[in-house]
PDB file of N, CA and C in Angstrom:
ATOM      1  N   UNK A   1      -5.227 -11.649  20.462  1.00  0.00           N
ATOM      2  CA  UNK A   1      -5.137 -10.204  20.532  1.00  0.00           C
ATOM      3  C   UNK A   1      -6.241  -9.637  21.411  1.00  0.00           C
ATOM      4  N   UNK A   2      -7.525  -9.900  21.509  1.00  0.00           N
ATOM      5  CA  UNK A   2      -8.611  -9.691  21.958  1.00  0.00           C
ATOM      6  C   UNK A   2      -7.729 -10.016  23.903  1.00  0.00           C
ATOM      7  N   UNK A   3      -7.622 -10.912  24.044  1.00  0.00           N
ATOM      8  CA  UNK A   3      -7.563 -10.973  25.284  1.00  0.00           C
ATOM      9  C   UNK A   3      -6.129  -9.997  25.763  1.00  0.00           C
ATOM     10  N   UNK A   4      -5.572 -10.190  25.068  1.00  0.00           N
ATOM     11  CA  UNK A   4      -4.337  -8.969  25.527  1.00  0.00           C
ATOM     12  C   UNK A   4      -4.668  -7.546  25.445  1.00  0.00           C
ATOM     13  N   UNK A   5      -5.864  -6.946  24.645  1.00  0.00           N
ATOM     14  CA  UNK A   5      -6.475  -5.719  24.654  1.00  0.00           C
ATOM     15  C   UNK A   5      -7.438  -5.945  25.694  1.00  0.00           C
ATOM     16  N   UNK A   6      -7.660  -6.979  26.115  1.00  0.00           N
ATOM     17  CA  UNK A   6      -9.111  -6.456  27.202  1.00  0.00           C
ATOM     18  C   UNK A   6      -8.237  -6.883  28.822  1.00  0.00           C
ATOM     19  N   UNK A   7      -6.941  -7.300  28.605  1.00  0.00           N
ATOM     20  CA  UNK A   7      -5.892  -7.159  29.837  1.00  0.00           C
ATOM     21  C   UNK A   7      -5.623  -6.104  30.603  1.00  0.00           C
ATOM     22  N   UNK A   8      -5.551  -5.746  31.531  1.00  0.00           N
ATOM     23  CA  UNK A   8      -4.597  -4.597  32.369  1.00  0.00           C
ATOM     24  C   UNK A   8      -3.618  -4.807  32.606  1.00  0.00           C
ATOM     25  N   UNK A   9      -2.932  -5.951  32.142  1.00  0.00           N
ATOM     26  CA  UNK A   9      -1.456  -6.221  32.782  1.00  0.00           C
ATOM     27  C   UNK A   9      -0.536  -5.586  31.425  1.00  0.00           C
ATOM     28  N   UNK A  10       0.039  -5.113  32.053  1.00  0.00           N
ATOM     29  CA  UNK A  10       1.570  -4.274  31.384  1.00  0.00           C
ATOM     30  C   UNK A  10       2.101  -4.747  30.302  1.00  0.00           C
ATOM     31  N   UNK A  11       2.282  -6.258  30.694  1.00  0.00           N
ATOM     32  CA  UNK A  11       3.149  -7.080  29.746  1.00  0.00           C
ATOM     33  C   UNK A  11       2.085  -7.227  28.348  1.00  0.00           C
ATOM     34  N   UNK A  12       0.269  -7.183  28.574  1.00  0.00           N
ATOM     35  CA  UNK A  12      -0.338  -7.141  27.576  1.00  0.00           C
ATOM     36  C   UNK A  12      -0.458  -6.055  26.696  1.00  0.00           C
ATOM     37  N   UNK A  13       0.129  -4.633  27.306  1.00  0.00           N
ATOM     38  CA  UNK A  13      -0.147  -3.547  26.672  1.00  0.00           C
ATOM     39  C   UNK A  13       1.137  -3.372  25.834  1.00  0.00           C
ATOM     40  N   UNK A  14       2.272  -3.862  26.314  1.00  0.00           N
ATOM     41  CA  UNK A  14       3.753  -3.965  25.854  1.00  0.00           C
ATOM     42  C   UNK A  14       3.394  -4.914  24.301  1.00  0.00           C
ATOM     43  N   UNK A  15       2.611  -5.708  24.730  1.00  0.00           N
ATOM     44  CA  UNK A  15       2.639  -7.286  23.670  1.00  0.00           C
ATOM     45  C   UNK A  15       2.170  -6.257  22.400  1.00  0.00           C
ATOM     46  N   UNK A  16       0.659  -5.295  22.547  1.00  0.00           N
ATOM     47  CA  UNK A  16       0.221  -4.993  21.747  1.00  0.00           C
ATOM     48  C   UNK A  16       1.233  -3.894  20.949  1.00  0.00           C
ATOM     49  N   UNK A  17       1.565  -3.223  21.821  1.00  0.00           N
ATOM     50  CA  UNK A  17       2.597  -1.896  21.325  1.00  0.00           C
ATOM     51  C   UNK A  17       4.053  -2.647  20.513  1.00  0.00           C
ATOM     52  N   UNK A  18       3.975  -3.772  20.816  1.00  0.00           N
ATOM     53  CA  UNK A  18       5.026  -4.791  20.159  1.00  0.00           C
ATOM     54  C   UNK A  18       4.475  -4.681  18.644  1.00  0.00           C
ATOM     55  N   UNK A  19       3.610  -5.665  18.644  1.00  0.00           N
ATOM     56  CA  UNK A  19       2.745  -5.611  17.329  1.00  0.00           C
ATOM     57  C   UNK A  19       2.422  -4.779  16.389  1.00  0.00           C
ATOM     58  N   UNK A  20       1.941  -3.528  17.276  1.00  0.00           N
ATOM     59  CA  UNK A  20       1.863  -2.411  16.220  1.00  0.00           C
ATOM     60  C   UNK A  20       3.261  -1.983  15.528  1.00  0.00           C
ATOM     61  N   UNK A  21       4.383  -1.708  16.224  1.00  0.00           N
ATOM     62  CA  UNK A  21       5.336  -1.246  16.204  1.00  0.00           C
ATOM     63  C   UNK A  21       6.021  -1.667  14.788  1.00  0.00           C
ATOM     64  N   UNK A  22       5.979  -3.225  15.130  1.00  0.00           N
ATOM     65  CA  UNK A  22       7.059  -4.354  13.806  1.00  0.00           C
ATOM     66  C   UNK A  22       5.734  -3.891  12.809  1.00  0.00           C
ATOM     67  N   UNK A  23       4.338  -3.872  13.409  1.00  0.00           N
ATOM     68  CA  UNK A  23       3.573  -3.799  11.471  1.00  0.00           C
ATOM     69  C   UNK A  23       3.915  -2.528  10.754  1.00  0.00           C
ATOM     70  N   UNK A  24       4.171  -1.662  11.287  1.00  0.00           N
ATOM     71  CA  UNK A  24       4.342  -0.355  11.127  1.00  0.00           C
ATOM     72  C   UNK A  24       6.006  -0.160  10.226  1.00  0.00           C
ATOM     73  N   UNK A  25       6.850  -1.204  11.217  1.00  0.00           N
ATOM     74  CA  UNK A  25       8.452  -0.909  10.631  1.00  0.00           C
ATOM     75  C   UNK A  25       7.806  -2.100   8.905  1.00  0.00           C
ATOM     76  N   UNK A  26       7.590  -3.183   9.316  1.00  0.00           N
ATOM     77  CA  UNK A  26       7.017  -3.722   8.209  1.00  0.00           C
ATOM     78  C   UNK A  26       6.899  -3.419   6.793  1.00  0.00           C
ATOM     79  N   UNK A  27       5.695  -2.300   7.008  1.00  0.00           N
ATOM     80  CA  UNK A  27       5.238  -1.727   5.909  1.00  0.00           C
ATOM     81  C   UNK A  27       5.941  -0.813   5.623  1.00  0.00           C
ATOM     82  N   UNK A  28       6.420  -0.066   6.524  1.00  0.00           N
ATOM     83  CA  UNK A  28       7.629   1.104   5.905  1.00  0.00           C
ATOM     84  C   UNK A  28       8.644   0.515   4.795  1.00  0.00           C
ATOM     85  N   UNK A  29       9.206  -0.532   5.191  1.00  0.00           N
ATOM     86  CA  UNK A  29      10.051  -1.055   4.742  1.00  0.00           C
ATOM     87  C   UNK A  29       9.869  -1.966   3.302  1.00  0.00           C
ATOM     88  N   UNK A  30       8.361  -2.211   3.055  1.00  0.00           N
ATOM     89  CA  UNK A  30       8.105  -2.607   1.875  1.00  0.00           C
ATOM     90  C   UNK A  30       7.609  -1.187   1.196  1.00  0.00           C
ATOM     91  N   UNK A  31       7.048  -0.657   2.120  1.00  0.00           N
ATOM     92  CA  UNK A  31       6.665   0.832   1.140  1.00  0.00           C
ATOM     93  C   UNK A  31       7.944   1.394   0.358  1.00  0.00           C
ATOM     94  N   UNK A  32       8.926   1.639   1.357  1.00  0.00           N
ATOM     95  CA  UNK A  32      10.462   1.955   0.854  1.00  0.00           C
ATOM     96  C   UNK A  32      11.033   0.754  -0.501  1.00  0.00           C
ATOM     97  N   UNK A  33      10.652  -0.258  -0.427  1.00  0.00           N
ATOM     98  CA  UNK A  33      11.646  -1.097  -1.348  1.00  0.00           C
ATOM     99  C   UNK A  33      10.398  -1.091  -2.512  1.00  0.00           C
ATOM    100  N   UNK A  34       8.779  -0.832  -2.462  1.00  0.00           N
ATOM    101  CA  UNK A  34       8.121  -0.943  -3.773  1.00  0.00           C
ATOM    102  C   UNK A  34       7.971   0.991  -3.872  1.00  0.00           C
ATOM    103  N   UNK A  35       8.437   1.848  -3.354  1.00  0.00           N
ATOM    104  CA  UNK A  35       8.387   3.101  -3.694  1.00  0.00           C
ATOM    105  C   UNK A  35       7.229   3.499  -3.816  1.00  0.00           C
ATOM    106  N   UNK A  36       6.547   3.301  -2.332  1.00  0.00           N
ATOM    107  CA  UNK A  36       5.148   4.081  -2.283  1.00  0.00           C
ATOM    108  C   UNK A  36       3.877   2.759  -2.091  1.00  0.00           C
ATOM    109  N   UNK A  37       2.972   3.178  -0.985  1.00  0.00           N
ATOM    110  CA  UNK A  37       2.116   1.977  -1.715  1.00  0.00           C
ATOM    111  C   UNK A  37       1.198   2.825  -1.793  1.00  0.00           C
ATOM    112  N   UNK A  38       0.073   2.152  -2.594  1.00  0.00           N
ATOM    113  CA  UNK A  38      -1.419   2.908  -3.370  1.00  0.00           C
ATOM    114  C   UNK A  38      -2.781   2.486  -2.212  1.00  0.00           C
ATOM    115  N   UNK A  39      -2.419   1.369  -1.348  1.00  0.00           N
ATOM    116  CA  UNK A  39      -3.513   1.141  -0.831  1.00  0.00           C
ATOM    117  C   UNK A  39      -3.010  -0.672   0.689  1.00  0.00           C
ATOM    118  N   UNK A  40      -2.973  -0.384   1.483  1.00  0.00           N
ATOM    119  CA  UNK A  40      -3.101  -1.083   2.850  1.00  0.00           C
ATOM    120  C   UNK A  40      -4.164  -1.828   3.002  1.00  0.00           C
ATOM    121  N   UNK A  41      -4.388  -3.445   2.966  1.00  0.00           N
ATOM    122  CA  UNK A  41      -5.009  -4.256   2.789  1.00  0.00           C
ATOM    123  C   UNK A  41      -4.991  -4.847   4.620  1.00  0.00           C
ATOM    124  N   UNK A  42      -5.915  -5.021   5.763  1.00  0.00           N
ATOM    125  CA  UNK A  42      -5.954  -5.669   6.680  1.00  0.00           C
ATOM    126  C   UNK A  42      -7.254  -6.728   6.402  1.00  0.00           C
ATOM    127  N   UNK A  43      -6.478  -8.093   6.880  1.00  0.00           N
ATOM    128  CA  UNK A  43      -7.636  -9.087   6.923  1.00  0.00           C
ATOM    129  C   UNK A  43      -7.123 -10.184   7.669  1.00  0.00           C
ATOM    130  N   UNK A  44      -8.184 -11.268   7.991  1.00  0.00           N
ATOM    131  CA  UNK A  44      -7.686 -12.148   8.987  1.00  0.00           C
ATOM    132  C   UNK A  44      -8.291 -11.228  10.096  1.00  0.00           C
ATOM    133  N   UNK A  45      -7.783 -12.595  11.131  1.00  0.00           N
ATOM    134  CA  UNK A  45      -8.649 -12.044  12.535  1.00  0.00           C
ATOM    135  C   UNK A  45      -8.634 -10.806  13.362  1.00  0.00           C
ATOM    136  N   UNK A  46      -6.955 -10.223  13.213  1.00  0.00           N
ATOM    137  CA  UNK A  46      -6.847  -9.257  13.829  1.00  0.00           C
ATOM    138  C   UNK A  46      -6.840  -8.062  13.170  1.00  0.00           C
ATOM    139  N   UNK A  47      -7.066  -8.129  11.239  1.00  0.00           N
ATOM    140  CA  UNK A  47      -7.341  -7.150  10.657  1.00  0.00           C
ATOM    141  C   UNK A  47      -8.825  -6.564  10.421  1.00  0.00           C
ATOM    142  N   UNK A  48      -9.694  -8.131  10.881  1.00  0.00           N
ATOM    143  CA  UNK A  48     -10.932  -7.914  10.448  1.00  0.00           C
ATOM    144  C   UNK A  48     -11.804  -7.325  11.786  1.00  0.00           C
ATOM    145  N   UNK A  49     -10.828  -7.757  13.201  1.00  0.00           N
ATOM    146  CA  UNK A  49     -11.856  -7.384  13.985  1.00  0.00           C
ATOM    147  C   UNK A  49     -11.105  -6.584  14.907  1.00  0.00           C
ATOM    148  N   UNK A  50     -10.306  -5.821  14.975  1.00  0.00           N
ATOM    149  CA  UNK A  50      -9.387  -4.790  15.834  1.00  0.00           C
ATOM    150  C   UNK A  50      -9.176  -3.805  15.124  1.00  0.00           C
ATOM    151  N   UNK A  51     -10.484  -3.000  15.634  1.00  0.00           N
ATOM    152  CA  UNK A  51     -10.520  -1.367  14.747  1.00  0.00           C
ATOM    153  C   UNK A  51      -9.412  -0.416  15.589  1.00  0.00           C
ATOM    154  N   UNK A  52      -8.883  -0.840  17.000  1.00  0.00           N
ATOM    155  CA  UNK A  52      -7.962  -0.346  17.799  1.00  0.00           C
ATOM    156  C   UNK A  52      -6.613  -0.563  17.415  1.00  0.00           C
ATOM    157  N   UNK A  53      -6.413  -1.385  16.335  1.00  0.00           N
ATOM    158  CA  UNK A  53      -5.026  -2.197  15.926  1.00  0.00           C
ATOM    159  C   UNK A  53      -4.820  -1.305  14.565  1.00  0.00           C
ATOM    160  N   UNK A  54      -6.368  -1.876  13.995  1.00  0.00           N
ATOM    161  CA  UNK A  54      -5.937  -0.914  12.861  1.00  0.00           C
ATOM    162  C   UNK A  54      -5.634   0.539  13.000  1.00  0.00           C
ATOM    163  N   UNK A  55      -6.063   1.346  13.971  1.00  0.00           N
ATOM    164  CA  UNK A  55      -5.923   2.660  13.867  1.00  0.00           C
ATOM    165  C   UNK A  55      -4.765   3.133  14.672  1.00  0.00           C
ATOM    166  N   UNK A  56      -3.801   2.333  15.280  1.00  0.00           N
ATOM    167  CA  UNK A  56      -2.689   2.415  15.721  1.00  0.00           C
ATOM    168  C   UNK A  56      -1.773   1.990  14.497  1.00  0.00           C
ATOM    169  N   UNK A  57      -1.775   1.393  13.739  1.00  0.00           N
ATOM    170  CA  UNK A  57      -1.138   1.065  12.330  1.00  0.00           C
ATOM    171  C   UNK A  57      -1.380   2.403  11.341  1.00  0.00           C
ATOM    172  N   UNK A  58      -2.627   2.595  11.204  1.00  0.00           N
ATOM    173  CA  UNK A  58      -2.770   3.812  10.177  1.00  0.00           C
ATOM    174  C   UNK A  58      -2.323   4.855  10.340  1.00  0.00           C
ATOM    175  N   UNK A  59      -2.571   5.895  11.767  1.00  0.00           N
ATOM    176  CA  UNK A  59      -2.626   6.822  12.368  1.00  0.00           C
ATOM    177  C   UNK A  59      -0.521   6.899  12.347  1.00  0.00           C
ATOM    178  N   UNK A  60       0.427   6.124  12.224  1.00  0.00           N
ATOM    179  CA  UNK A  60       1.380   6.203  12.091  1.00  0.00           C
ATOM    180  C   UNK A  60       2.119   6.121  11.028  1.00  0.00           C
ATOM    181  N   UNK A  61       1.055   5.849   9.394  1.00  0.00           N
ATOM    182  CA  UNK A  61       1.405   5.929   8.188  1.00  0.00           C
ATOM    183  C   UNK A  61       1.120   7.246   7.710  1.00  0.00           C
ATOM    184  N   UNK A  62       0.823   7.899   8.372  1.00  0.00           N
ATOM    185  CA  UNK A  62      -0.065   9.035   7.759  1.00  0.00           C
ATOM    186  C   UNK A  62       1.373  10.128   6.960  1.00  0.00           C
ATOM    187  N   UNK A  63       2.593   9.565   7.099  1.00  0.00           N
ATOM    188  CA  UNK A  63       3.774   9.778   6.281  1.00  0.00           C
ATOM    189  C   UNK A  63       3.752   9.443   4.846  1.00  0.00           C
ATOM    190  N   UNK A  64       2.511   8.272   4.220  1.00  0.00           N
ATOM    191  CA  UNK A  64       2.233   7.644   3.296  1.00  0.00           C
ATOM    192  C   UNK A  64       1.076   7.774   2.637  1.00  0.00           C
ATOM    193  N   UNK A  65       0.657   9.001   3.138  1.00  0.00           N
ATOM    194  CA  UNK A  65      -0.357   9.267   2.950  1.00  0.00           C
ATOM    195  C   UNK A  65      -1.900   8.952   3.136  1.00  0.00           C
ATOM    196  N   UNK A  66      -1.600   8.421   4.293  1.00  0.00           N
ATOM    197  CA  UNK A  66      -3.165   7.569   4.878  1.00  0.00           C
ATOM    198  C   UNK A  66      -3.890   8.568   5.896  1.00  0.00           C
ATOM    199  N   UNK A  67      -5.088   8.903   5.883  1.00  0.00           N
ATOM    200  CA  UNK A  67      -6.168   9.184   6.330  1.00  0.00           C
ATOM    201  C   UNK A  67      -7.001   8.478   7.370  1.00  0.00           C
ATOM    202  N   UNK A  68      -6.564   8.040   8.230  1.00  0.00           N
ATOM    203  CA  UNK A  68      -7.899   7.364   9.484  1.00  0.00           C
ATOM    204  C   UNK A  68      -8.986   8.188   9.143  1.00  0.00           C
ATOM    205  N   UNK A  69     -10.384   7.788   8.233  1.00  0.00           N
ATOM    206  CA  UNK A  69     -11.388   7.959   8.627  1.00  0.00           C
ATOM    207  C   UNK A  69     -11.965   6.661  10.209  1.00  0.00           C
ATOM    208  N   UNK A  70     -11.749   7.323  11.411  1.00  0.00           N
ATOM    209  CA  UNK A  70     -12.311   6.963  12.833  1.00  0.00           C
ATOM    210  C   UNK A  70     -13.738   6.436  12.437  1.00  0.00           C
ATOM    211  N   UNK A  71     -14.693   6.894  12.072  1.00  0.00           N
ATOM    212  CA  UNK A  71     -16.465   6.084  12.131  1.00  0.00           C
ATOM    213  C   UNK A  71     -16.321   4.839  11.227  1.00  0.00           C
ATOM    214  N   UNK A  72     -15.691   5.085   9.988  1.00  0.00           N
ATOM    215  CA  UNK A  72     -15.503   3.988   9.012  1.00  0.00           C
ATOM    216  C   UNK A  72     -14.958   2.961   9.725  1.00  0.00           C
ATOM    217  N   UNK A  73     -13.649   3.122  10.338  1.00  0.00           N
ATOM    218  CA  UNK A  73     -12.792   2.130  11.219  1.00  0.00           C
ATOM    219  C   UNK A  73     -13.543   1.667  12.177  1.00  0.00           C
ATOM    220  N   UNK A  74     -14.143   2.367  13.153  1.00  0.00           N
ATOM    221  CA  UNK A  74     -14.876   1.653  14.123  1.00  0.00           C
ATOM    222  C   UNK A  74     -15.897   1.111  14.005  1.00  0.00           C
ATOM    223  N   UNK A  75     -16.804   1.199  12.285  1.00  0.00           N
ATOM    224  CA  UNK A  75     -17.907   0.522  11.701  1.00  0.00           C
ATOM    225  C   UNK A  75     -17.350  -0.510  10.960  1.00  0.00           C
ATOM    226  N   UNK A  76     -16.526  -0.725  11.239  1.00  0.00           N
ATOM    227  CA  UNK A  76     -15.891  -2.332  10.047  1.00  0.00           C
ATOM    228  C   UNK A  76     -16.406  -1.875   8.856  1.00  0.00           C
ATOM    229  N   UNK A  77     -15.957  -0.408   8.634  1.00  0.00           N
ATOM    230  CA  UNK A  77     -16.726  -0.445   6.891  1.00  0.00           C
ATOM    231  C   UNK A  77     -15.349  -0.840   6.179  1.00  0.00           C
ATOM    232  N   UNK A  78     -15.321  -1.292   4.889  1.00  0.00           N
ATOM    233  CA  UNK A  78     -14.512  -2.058   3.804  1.00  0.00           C
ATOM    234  C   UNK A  78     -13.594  -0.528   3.521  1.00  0.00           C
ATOM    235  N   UNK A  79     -13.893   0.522   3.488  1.00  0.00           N
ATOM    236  CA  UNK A  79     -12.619   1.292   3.277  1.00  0.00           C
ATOM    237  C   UNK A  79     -12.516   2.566   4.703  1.00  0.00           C
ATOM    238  N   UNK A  80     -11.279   2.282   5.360  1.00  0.00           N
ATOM    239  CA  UNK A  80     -11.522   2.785   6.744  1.00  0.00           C
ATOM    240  C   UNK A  80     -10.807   4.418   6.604  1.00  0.00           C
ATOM    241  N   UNK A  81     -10.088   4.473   5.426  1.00  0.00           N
ATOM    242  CA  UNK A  81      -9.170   5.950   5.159  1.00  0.00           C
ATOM    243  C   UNK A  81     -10.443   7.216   4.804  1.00  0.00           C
ATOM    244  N   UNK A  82     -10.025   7.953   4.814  1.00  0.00           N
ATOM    245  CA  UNK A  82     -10.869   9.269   4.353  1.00  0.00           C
ATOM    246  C   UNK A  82     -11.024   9.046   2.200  1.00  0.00           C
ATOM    247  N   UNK A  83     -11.879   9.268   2.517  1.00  0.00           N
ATOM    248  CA  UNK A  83     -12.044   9.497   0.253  1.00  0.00           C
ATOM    249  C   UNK A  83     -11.303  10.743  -0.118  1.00  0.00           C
ATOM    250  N   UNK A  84     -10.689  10.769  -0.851  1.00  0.00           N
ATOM    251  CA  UNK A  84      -9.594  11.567  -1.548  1.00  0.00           C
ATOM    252  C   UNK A  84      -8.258  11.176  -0.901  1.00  0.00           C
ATOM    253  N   UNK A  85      -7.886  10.209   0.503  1.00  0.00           N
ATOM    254  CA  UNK A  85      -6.471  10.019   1.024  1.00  0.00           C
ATOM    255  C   UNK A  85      -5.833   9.979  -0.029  1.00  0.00           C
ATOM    256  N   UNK A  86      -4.446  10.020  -0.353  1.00  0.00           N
ATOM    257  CA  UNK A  86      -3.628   9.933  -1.149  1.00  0.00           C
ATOM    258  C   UNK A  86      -3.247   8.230  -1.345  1.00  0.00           C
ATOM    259  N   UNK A  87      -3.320   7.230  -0.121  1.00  0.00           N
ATOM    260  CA  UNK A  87      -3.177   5.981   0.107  1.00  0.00           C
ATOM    261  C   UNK A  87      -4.357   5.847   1.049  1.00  0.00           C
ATOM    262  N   UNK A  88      -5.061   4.507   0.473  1.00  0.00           N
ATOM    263  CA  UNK A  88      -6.102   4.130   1.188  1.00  0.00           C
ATOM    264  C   UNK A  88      -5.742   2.704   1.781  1.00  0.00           C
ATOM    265  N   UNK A  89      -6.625   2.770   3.046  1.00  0.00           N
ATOM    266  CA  UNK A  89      -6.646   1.233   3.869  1.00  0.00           C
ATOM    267  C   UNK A  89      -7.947   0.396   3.746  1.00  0.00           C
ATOM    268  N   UNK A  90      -7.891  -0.216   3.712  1.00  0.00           N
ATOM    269  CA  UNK A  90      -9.024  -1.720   3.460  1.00  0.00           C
ATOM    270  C   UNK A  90      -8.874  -2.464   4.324  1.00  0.00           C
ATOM    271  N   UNK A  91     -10.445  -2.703   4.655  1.00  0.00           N
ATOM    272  CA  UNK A  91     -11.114  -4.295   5.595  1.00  0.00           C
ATOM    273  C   UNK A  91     -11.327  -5.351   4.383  1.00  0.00           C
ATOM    274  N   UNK A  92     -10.557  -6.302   4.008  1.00  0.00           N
ATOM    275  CA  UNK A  92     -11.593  -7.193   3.070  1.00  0.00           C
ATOM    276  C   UNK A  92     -11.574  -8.650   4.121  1.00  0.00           C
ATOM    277  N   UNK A  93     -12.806  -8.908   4.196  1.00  0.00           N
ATOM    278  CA  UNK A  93     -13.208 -10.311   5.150  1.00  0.00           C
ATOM    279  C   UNK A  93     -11.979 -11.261   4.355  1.00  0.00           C
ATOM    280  N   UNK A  94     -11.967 -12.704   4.883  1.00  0.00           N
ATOM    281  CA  UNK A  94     -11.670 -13.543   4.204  1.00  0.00           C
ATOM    282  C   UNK A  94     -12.599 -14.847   4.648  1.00  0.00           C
ATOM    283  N   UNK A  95     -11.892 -16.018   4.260  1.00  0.00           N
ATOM    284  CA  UNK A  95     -12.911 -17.040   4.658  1.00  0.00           C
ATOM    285  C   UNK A  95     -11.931 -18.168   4.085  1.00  0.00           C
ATOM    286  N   UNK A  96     -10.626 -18.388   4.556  1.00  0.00           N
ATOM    287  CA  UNK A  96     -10.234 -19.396   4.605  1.00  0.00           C
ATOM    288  C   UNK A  96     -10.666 -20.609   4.475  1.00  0.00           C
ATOM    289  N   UNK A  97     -11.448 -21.290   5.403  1.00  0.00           N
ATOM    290  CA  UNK A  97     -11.781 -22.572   5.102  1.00  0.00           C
ATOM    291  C   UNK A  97     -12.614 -22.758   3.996  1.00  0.00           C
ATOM    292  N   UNK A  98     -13.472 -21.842   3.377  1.00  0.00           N
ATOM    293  CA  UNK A  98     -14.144 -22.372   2.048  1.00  0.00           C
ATOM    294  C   UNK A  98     -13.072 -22.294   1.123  1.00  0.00           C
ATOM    295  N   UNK A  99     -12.274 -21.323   1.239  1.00  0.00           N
ATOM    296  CA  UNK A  99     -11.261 -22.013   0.138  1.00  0.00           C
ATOM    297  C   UNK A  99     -10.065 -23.139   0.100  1.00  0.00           C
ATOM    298  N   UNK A 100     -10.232 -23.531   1.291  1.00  0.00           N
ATOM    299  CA  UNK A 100      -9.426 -24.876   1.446  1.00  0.00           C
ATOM    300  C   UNK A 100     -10.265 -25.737   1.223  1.00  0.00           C
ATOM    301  N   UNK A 101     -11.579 -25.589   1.753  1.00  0.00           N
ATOM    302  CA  UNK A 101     -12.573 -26.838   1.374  1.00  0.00           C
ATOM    303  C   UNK A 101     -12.432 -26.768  -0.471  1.00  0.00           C
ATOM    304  N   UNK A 102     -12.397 -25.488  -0.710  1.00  0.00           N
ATOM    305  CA  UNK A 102     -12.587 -25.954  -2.556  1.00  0.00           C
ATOM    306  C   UNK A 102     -11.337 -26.779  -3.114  1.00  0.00           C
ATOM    307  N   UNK A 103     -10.131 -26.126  -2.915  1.00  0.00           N
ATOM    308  CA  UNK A 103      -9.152 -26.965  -3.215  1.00  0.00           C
ATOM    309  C   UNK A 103      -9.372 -28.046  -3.070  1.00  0.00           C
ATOM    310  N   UNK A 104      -9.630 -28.715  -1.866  1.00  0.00           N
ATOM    311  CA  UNK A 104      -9.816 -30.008  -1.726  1.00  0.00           C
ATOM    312  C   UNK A 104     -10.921 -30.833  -1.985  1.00  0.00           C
ATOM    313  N   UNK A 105     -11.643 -30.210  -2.598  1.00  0.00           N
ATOM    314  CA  UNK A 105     -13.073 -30.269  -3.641  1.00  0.00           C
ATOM    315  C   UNK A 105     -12.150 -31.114  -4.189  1.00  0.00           C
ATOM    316  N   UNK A 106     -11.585 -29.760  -5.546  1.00  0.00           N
ATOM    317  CA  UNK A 106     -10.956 -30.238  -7.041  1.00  0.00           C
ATOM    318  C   UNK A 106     -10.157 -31.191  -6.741  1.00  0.00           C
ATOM    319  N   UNK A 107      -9.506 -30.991  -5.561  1.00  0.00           N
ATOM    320  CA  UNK A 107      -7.867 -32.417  -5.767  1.00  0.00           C
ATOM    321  C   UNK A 107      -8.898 -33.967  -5.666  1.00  0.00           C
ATOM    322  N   UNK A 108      -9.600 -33.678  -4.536  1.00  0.00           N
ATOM    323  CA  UNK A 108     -10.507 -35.310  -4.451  1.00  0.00           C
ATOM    324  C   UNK A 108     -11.246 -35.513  -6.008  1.00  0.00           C
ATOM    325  N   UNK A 109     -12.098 -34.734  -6.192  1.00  0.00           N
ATOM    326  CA  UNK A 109     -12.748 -34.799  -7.530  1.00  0.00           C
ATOM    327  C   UNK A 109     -11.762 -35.191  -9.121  1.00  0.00           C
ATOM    328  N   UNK A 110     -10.532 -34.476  -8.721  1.00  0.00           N
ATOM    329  CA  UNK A 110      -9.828 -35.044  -9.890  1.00  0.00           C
ATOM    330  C   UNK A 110      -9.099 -36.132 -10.007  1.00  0.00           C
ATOM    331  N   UNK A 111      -9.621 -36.931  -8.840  1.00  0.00           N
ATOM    332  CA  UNK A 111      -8.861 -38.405  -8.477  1.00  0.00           C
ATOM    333  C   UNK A 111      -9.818 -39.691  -9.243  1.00  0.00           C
TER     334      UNK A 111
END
């Protein structure tokens, strides 16, 4: 994602506007089938480090009641919506490989 945002070529700006587009129909579409959501979770690489991704995702929920707080978003702070939004969005890090390393702690260890 990083290199298709720091592209000038067309086809990279298309790729991204791709992306946003399906996350956007995405969530509509689970928002619609769970009747509302309470709160928008981004994580992983392109949730944790594309404050430009996220705010092209949010800025088009705002039907759902989401709030782009902009300084929060562009500070990687852990809640990027305004306080009082009606639906809030979240940064939570992750860290994959320590939890694959643990699994595979317990499975070796219980051998």
């Amino acid at each position: 994602m990083q290199v298709l945002a720091d592209s000038d070529d067309l086809r990279a700006q298309e790729a991204i506007a791709y992306f946003v587009y399906r996350s956007i129909r995405e969530i509509g579409s689970l928002a619609a089938a769970l009747g509302g959501l309470d709160a928008l979770v981004f994580t992983a690489g392109i949730g944790e480090n594309s404050p430009k991704i996220r705010a092209a995702i949010v800025e088009k929920l705002d039907w759902l009641g989401f709030e782009l707080d902009n300084a929060a978003n562009n500070s990687n702070n852990l809640l990027i919506t305004k306080r009082g939004a009606v639906s809030t969005a979240w940064v939570i890090p992750t860290n994959e490989e320590l939890i694959i390393a643990h699994h595979m702690h317990r499975r070796v260890a219980a051998k």
